[in-house]
N, C-alpha and C. Protein backbone atom coordinates (compact mmCIF):
# COMPACT_ATOMS: atom_id res chain seq x y z
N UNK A 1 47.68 16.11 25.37
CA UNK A 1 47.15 16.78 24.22
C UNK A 1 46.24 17.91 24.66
N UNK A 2 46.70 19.07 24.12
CA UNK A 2 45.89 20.34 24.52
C UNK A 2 44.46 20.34 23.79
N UNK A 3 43.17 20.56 24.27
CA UNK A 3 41.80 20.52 23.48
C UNK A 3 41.85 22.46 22.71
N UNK A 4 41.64 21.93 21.75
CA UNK A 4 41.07 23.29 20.58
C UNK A 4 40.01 24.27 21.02
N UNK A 5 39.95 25.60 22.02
CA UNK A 5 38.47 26.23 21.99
C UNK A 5 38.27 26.87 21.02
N UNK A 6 36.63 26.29 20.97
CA UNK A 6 36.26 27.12 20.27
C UNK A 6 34.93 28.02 20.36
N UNK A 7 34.72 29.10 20.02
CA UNK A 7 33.51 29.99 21.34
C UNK A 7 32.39 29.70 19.74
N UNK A 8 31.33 29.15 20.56
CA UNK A 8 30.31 29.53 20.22
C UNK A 8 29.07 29.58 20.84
N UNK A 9 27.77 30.16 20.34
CA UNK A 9 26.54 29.88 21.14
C UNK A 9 26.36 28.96 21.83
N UNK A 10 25.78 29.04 22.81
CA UNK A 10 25.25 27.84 23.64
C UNK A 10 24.08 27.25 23.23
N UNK A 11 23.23 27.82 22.40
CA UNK A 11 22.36 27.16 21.49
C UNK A 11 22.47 26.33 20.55
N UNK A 12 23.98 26.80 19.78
CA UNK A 12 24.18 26.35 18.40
C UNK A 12 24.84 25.19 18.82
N UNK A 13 25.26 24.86 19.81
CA UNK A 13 26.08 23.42 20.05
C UNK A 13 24.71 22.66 20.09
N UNK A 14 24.70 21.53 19.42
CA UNK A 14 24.40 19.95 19.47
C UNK A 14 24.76 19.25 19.85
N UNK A 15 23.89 18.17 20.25
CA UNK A 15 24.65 16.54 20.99
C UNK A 15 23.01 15.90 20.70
N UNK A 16 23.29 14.52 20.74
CA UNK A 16 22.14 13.52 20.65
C UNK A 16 21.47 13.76 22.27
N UNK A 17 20.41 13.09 22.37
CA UNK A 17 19.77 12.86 23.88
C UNK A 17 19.98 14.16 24.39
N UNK A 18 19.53 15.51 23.82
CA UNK A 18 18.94 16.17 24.80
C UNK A 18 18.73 15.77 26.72
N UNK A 19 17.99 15.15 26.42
CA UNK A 19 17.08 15.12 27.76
C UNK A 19 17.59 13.59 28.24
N UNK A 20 18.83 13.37 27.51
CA UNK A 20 19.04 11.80 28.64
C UNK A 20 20.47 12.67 29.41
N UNK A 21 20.46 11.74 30.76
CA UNK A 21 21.45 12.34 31.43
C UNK A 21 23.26 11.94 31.72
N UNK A 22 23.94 12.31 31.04
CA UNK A 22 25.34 11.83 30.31
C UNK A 22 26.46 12.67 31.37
N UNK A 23 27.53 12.02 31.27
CA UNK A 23 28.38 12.46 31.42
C UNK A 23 29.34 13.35 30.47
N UNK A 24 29.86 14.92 31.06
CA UNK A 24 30.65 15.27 29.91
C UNK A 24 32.14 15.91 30.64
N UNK A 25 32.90 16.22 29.77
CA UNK A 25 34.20 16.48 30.50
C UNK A 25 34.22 18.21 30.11
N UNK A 26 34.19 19.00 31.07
CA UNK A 26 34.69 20.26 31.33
C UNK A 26 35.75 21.13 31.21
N UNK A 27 35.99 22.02 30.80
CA UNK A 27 37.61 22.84 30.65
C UNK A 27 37.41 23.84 31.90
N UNK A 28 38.21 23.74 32.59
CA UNK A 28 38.81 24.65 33.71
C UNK A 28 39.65 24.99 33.88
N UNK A 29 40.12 26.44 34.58
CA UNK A 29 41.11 26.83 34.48
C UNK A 29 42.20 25.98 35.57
N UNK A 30 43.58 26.02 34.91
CA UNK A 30 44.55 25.41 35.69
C UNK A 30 44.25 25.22 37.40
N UNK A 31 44.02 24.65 38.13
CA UNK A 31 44.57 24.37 39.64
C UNK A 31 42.76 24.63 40.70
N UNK A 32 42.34 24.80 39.53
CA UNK A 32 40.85 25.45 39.90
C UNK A 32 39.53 24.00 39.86
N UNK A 33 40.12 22.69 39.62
CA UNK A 33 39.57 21.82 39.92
C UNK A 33 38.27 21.51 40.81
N UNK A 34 39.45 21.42 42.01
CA UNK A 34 38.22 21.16 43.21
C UNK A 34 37.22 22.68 43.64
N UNK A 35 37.74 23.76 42.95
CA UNK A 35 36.81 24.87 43.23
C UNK A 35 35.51 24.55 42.24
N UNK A 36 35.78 24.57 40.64
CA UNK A 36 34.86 24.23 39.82
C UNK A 36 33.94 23.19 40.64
N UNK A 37 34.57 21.93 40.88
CA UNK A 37 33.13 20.57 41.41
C UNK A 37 32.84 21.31 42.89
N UNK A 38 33.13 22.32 43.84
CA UNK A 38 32.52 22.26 44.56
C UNK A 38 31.10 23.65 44.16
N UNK A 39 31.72 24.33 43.01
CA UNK A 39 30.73 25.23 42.61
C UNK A 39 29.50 24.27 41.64
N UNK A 40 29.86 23.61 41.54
CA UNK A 40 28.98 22.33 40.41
C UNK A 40 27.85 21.69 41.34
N UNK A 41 28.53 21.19 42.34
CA UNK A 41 27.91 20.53 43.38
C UNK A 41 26.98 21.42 44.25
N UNK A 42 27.23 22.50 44.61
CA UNK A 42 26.11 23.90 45.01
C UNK A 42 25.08 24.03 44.11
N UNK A 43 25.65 23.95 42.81
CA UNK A 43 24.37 24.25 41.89
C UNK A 43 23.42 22.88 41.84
N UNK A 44 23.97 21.85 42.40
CA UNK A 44 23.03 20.78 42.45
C UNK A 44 22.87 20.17 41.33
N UNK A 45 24.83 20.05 40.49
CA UNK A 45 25.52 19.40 39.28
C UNK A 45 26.11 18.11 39.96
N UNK A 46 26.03 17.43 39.46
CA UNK A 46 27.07 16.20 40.02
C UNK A 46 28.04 16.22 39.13
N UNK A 47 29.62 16.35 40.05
CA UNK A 47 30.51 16.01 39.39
C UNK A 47 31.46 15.38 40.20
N UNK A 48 32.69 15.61 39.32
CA UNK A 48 33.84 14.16 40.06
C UNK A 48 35.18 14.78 39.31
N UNK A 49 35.98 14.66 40.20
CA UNK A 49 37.42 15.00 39.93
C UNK A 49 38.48 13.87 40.61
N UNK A 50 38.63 13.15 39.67
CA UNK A 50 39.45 11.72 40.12
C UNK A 50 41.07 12.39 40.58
N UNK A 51 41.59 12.02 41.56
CA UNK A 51 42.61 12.80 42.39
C UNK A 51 43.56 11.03 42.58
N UNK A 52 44.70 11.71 42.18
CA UNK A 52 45.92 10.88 43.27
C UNK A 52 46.62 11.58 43.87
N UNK A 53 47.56 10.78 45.21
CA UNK A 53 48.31 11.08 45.93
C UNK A 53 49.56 11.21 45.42
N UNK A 54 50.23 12.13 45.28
CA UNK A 54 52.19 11.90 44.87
C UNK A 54 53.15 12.67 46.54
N UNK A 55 54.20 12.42 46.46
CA UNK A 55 55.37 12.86 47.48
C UNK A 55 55.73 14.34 46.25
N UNK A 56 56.05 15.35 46.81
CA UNK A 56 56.93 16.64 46.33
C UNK A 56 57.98 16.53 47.16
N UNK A 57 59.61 17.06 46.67
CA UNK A 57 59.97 16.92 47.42
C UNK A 57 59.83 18.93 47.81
N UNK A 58 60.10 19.17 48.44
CA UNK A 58 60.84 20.73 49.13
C UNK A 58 61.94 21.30 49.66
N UNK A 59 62.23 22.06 49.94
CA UNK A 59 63.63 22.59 49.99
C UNK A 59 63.84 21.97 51.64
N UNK A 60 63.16 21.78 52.29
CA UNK A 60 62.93 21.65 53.59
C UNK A 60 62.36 20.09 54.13
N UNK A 61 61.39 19.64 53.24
CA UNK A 61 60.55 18.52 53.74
C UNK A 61 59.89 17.92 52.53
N UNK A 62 59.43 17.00 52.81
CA UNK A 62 58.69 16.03 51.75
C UNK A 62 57.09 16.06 52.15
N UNK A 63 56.52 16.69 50.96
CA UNK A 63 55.14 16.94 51.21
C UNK A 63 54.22 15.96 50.74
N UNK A 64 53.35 15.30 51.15
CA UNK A 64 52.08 14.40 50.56
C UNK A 64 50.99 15.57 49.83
N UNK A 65 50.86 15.48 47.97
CA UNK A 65 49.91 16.31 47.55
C UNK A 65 48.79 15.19 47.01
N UNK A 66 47.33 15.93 46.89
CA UNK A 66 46.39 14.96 46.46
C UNK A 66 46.17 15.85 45.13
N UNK A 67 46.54 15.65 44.02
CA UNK A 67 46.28 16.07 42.75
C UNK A 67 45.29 15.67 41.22
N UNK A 68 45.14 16.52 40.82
CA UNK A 68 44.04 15.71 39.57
C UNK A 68 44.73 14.73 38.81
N UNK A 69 44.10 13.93 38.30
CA UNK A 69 44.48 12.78 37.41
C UNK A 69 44.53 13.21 36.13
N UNK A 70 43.42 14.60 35.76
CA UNK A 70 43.32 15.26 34.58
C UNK A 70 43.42 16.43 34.87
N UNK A 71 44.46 17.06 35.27
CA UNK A 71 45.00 19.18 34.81
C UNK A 71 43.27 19.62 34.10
N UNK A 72 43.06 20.58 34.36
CA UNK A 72 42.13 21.49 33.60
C UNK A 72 40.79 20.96 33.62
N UNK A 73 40.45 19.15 33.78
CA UNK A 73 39.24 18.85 33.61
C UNK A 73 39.02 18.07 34.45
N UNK A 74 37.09 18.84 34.38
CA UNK A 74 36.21 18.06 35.61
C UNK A 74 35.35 17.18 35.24
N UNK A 75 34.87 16.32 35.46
CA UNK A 75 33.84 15.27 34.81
C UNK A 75 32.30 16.01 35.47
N UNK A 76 31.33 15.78 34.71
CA UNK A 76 29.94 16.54 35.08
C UNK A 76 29.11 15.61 34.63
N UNK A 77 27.58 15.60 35.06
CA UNK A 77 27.05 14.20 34.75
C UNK A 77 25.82 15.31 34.92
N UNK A 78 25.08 15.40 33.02
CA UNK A 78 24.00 16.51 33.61
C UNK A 78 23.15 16.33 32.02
N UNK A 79 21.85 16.45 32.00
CA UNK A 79 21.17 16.69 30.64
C UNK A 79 22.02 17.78 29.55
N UNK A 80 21.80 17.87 28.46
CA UNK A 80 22.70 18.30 27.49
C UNK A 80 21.71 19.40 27.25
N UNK A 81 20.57 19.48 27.45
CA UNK A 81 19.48 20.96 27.30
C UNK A 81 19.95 21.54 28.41
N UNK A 82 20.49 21.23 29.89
CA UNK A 82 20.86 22.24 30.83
C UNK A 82 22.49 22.64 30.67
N UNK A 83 23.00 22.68 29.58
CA UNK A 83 24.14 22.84 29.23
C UNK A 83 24.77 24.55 29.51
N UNK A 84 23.31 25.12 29.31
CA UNK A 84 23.78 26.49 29.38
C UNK A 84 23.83 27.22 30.94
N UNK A 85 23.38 26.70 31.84
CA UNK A 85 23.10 26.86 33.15
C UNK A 85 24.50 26.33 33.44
N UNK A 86 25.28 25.30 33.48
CA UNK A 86 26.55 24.87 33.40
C UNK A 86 28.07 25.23 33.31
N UNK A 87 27.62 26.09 31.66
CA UNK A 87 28.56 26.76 31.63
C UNK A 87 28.55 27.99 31.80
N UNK A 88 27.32 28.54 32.54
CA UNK A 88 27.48 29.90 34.03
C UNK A 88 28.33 29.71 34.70
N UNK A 89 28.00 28.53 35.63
CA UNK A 89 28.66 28.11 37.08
C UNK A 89 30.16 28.36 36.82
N UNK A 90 30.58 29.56 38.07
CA UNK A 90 31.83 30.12 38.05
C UNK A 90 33.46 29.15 37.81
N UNK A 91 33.88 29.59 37.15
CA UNK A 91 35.31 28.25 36.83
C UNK A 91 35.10 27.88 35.53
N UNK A 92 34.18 27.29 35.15
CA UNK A 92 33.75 26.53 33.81
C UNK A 92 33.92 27.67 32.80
N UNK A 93 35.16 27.02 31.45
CA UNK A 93 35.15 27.36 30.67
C UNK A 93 34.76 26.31 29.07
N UNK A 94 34.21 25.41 29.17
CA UNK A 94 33.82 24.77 27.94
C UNK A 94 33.36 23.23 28.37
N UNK A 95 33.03 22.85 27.55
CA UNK A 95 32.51 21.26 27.34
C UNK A 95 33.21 20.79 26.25
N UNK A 96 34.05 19.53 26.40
CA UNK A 96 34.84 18.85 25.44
C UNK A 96 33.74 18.04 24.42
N UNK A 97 33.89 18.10 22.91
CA UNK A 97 33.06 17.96 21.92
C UNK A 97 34.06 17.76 21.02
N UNK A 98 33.24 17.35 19.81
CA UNK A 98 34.41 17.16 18.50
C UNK A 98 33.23 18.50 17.70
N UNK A 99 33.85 19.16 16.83
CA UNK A 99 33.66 20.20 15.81
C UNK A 99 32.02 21.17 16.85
N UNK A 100 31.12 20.91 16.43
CA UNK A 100 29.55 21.78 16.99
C UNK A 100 28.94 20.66 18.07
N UNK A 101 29.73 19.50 18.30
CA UNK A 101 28.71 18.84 19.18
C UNK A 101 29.16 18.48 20.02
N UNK A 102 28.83 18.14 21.46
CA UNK A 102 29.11 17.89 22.89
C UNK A 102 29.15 16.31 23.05
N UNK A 103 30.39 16.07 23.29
CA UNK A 103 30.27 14.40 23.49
C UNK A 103 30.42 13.74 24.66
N UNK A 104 29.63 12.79 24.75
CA UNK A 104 29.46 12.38 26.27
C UNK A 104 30.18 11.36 26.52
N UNK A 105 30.84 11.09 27.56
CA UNK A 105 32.00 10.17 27.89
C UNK A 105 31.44 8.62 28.10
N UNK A 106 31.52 7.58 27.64
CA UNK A 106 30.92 6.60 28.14
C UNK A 106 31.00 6.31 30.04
N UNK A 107 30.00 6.02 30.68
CA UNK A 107 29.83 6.19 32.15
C UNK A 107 30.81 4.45 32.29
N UNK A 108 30.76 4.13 31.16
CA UNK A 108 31.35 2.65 31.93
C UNK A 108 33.15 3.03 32.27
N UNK A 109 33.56 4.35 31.96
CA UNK A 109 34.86 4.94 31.96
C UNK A 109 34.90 5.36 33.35
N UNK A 110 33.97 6.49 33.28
CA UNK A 110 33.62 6.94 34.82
C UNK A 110 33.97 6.06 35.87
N UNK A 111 33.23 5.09 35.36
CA UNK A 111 32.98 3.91 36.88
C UNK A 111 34.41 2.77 37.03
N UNK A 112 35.15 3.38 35.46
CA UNK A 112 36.40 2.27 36.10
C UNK A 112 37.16 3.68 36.82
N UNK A 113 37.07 4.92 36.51
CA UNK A 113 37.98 5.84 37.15
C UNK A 113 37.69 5.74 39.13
N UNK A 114 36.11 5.83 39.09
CA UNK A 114 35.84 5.80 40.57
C UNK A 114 36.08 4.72 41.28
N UNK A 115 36.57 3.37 40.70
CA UNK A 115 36.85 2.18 41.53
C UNK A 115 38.00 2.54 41.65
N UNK A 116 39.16 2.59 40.79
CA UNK A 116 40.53 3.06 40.33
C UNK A 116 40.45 3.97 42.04
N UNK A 117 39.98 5.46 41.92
CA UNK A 117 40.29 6.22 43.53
C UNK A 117 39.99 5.14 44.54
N UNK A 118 39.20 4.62 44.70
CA UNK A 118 37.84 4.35 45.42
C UNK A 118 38.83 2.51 46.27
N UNK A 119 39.83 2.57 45.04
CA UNK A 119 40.47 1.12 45.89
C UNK A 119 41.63 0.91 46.97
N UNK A 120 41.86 2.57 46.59
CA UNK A 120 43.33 2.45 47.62
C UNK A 120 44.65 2.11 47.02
N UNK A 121 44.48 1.39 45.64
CA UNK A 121 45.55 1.07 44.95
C UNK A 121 46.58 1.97 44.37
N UNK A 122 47.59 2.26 44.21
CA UNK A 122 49.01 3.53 43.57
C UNK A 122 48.12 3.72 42.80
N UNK A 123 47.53 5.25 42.21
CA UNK A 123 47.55 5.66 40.51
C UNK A 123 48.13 6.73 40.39
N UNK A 124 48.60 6.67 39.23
CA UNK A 124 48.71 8.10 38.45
C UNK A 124 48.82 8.34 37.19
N UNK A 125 48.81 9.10 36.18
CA UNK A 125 48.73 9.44 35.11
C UNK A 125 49.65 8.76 34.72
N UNK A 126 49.31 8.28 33.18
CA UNK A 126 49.99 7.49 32.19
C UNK A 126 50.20 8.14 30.58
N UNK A 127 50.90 8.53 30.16
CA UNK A 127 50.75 8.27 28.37
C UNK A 127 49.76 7.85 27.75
N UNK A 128 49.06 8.31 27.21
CA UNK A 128 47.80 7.56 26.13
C UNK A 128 47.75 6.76 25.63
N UNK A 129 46.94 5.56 25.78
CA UNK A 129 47.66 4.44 25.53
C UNK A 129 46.10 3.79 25.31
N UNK A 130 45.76 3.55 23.68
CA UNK A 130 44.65 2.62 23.60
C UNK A 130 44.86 1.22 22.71
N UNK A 131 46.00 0.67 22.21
CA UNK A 131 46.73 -0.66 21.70
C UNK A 131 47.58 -1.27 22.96
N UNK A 132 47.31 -2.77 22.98
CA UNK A 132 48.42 -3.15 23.55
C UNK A 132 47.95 -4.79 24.02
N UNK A 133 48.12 -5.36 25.03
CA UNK A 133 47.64 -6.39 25.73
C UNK A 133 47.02 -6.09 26.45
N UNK A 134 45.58 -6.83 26.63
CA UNK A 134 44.54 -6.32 27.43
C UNK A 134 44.64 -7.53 28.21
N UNK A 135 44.25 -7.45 29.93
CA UNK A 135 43.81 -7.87 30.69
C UNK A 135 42.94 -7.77 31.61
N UNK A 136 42.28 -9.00 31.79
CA UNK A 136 40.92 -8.64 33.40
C UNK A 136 41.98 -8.75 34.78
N UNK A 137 41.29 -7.53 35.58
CA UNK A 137 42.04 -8.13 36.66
C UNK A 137 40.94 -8.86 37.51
N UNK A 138 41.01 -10.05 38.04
CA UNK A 138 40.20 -11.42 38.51
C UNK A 138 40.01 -11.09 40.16
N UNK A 139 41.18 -10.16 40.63
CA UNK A 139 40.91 -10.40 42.28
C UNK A 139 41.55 -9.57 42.70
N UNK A 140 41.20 -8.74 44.22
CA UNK A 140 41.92 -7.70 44.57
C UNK A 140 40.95 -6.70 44.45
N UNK A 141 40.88 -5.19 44.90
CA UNK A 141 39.98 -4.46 44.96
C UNK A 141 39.89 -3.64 43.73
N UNK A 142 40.53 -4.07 42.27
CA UNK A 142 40.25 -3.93 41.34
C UNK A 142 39.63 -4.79 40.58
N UNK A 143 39.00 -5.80 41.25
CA UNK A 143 38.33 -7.12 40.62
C UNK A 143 37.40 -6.83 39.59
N UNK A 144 37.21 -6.97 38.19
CA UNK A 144 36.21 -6.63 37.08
C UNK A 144 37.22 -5.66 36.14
N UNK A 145 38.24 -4.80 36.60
CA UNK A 145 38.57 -3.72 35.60
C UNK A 145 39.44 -4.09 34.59
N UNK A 146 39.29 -3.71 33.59
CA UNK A 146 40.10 -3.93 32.28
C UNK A 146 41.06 -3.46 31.48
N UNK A 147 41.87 -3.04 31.33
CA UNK A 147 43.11 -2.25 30.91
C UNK A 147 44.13 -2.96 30.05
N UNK A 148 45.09 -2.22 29.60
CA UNK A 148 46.18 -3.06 29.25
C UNK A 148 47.28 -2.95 30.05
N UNK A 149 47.80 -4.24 30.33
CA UNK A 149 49.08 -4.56 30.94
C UNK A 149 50.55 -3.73 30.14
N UNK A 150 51.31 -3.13 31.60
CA UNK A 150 52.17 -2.55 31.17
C UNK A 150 53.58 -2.90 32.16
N UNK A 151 54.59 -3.19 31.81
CA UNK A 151 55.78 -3.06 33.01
C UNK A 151 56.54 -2.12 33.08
N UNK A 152 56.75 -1.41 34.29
CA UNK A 152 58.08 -0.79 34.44
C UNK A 152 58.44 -0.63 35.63
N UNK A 153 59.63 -0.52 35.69
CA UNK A 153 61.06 -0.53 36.86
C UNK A 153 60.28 -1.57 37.70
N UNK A 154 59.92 -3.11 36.73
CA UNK A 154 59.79 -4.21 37.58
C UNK A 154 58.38 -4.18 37.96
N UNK A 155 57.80 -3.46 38.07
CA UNK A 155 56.34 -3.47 38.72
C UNK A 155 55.21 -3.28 37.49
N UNK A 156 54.48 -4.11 37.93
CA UNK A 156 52.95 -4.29 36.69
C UNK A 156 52.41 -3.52 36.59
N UNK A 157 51.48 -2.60 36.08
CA UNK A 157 50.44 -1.46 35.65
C UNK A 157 49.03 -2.28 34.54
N UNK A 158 48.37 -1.89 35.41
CA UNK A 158 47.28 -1.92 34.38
C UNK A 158 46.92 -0.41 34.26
N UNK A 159 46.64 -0.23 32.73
CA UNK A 159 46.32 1.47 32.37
C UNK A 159 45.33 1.25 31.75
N UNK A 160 44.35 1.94 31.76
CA UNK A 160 42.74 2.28 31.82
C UNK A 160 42.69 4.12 31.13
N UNK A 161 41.88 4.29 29.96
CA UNK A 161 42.09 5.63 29.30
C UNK A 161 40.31 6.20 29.02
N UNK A 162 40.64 7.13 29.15
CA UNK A 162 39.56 8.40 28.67
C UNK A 162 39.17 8.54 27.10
N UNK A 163 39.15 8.14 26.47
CA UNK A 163 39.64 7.91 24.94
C UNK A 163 39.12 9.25 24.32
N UNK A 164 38.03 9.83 25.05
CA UNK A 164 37.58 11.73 24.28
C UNK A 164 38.99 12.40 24.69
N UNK A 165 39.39 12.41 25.88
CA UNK A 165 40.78 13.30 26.00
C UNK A 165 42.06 12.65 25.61
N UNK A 166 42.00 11.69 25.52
CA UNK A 166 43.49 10.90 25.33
C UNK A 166 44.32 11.07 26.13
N UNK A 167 43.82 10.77 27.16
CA UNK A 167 44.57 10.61 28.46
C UNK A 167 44.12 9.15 29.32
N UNK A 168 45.63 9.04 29.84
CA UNK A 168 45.49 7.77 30.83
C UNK A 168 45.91 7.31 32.06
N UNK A 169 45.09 6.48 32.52
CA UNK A 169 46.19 6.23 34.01
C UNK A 169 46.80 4.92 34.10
N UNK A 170 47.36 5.05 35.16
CA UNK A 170 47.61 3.92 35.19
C UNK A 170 47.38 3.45 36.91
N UNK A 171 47.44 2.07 37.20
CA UNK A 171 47.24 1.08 38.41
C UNK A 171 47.93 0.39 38.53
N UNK A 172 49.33 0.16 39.69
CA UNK A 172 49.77 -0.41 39.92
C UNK A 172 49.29 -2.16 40.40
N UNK A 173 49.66 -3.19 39.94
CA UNK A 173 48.94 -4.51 40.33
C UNK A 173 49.88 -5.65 40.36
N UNK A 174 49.13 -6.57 41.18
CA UNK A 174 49.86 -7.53 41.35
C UNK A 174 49.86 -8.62 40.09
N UNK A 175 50.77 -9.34 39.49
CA UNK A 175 50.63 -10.08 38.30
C UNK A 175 49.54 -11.10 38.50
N UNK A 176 49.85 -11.58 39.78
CA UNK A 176 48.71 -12.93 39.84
C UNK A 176 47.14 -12.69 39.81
N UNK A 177 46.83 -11.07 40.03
CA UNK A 177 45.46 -11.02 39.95
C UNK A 177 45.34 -10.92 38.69
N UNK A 178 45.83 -10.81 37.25
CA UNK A 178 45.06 -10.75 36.10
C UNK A 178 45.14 -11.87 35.28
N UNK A 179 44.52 -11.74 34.35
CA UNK A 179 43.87 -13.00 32.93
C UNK A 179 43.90 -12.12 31.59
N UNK A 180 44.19 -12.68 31.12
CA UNK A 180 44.13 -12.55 29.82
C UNK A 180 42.82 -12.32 29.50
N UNK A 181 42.47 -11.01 28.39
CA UNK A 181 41.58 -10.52 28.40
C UNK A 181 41.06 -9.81 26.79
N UNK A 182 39.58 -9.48 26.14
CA UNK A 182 39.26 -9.05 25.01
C UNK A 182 39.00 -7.97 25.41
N UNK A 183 39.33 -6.41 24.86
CA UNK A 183 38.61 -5.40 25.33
C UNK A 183 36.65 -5.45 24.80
N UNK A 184 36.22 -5.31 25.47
CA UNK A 184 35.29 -5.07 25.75
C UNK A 184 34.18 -3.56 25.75
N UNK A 185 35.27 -2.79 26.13
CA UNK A 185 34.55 -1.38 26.35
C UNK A 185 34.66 -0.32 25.08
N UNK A 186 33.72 0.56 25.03
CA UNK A 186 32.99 1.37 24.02
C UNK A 186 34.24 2.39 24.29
N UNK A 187 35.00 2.64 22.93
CA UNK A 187 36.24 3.20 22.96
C UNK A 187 35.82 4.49 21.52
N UNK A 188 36.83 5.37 21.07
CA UNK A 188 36.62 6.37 20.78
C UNK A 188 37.81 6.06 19.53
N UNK A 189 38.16 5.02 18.99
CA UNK A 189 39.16 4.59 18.17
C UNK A 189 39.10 5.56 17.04
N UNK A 190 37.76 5.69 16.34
CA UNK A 190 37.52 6.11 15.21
C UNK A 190 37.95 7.69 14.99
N UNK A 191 37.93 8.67 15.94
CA UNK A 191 38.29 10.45 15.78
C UNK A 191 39.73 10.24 15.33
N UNK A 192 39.59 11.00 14.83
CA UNK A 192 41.19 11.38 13.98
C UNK A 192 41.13 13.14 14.83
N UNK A 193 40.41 13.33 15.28
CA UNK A 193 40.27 15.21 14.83
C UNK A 193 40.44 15.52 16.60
N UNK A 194 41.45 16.58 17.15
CA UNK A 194 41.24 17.01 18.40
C UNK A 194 39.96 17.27 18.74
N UNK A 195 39.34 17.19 20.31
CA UNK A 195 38.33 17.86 20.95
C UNK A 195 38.40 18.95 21.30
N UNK A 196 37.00 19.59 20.66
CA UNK A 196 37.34 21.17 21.30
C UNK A 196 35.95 21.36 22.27
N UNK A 197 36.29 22.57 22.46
CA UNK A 197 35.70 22.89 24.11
C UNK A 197 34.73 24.06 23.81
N UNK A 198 33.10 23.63 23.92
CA UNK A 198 32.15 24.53 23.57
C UNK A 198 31.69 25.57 24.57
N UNK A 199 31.83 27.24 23.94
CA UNK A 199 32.23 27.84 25.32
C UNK A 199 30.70 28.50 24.82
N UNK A 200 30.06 28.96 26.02
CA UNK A 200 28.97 30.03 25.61
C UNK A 200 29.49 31.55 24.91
N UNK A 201 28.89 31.67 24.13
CA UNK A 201 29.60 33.25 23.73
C UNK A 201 29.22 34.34 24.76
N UNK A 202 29.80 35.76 24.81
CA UNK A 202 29.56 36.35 25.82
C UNK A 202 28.53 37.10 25.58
C-alpha cells in the first residue's frame, strides 16, 4: 500500500508526547535506505532499517543481496518537537501519520522486527496480514515472538506486521517450537484511512 503525501508545515503537524521519545516511520526515496540511517545516525538520530538476505539470479551468476524489509521506509526513534531537524537530514522525505498528526509505531513492533534480523532465522516480506491464528513461539532464537501461523510449499511461517504501514513479514519456523496463542500486542485495527507522510513545506 502506497502512503498519501501530504506537504505541510512542520509546525502545523501534531502528535501527543511532544517531548517523550517514540519511534516513527520515515518516507525515503526508493533504494536510498541505508544512505538515509547512515545520514540519521551522523546527526546523532537513531535509526534502523530491518534488511533480509534473498539469491538474484543474473545472466551470469547468482548473487546474495541484503535488502529492506520495507522499500522507501526507515524506522527513527526521536522526540516529536525535534521533528523538524529530521526532516532536514538529507534523504528524508516525510513522517508516516494519519490526516495532521505523526504517529508513533508501538516499540514493542520494533523489538519483534530486531529479534526477527537479529536471529539468523529466513525472513522476508509477507502480505498484510492482521486476522488469522495466532501463536507463541516457546523455543528457538525466536523464543517470546508472536505472530500468526501461516503454511506454504510445506514450510511454517510465523508473520509479524507493522500495522501503521500494513506491511508484513514473515519467519520461517519450526512447528514444534510454537503454542497456541492470544494476541497480545497494541495493534492499529481501528484506521480505516491510508497514512500519509508529513513533509516540511519548502
Amino acid at each position: 500500500m502506497e502512503s498519501t503525501h501530504v506537504v505541510l508545515g512542520a509546525e502545523s503537524a501534531v502528535a501527543p508526547g511532544d517531548d517523550a521519545l517514540s519511534w516513527f516511520a520515515l518516507t525515503v526515496q526508493h533504494k536510498h535506505e541505508k544512505v538515509v540511517a547512515r545520514n540519521l545516525d551522523q546527526a546523532g538520530v537513531e535509526s534502523f532499517v530491518p534488511l533480509y538476505r534473498t539469491r538474484r539470479m543474473w545472466s551470469d551468476r547468482v548473487k546474495e543481496l541484503e535488502l529492506p524489509l520495507f522499500p522507501t521506509y526507515v524506522f527513527s526513534r526521536f522526540e516529536w518537537r525535534e521533528r523538524v531537524s529530521v526532516l532536514r537530514i538529507p534523504g528524508v522525505r516525510g513522517i508516516v501519520g494519519f490526516g495532521r498528526q505523526g504517529t508513533p509505531i508501538p516499540e514493542v513492533e520494533i523489538n519483534t522486527l530486531k529479534q526477527m534480523v537479529a536471529s539468523g532465522v529466513p525472513i522476508h516480506p509477507w502480505p498484510y496480514l492482521k486476522v488469522g491464528n495466532w501463536v507463541l513461539i516457546v523455543r528457538g532464537p525466536l523464543q517470546g515472538l508472536e505472530g500468526i501461523l501461516v503454511r506454504h510449499k510445506d514450510a511454517w511461517r510465523v508473520v509479524v506486521s507493522v500495522h501503521l504501514l500494513q506491511r508484513s513479514v514473515a519467519a520461517e519456523v519450526d512447528r514444534l517450537w510454537l503454542a497456541p496463542s492470544a494476541p497480545t500486542k497494541p495493534r492499529l485495527e481501528g484506521f480505516k484511512m491510508k497514512p500519509s507522510s508529513l513533509r516540511a513545506s519548502a
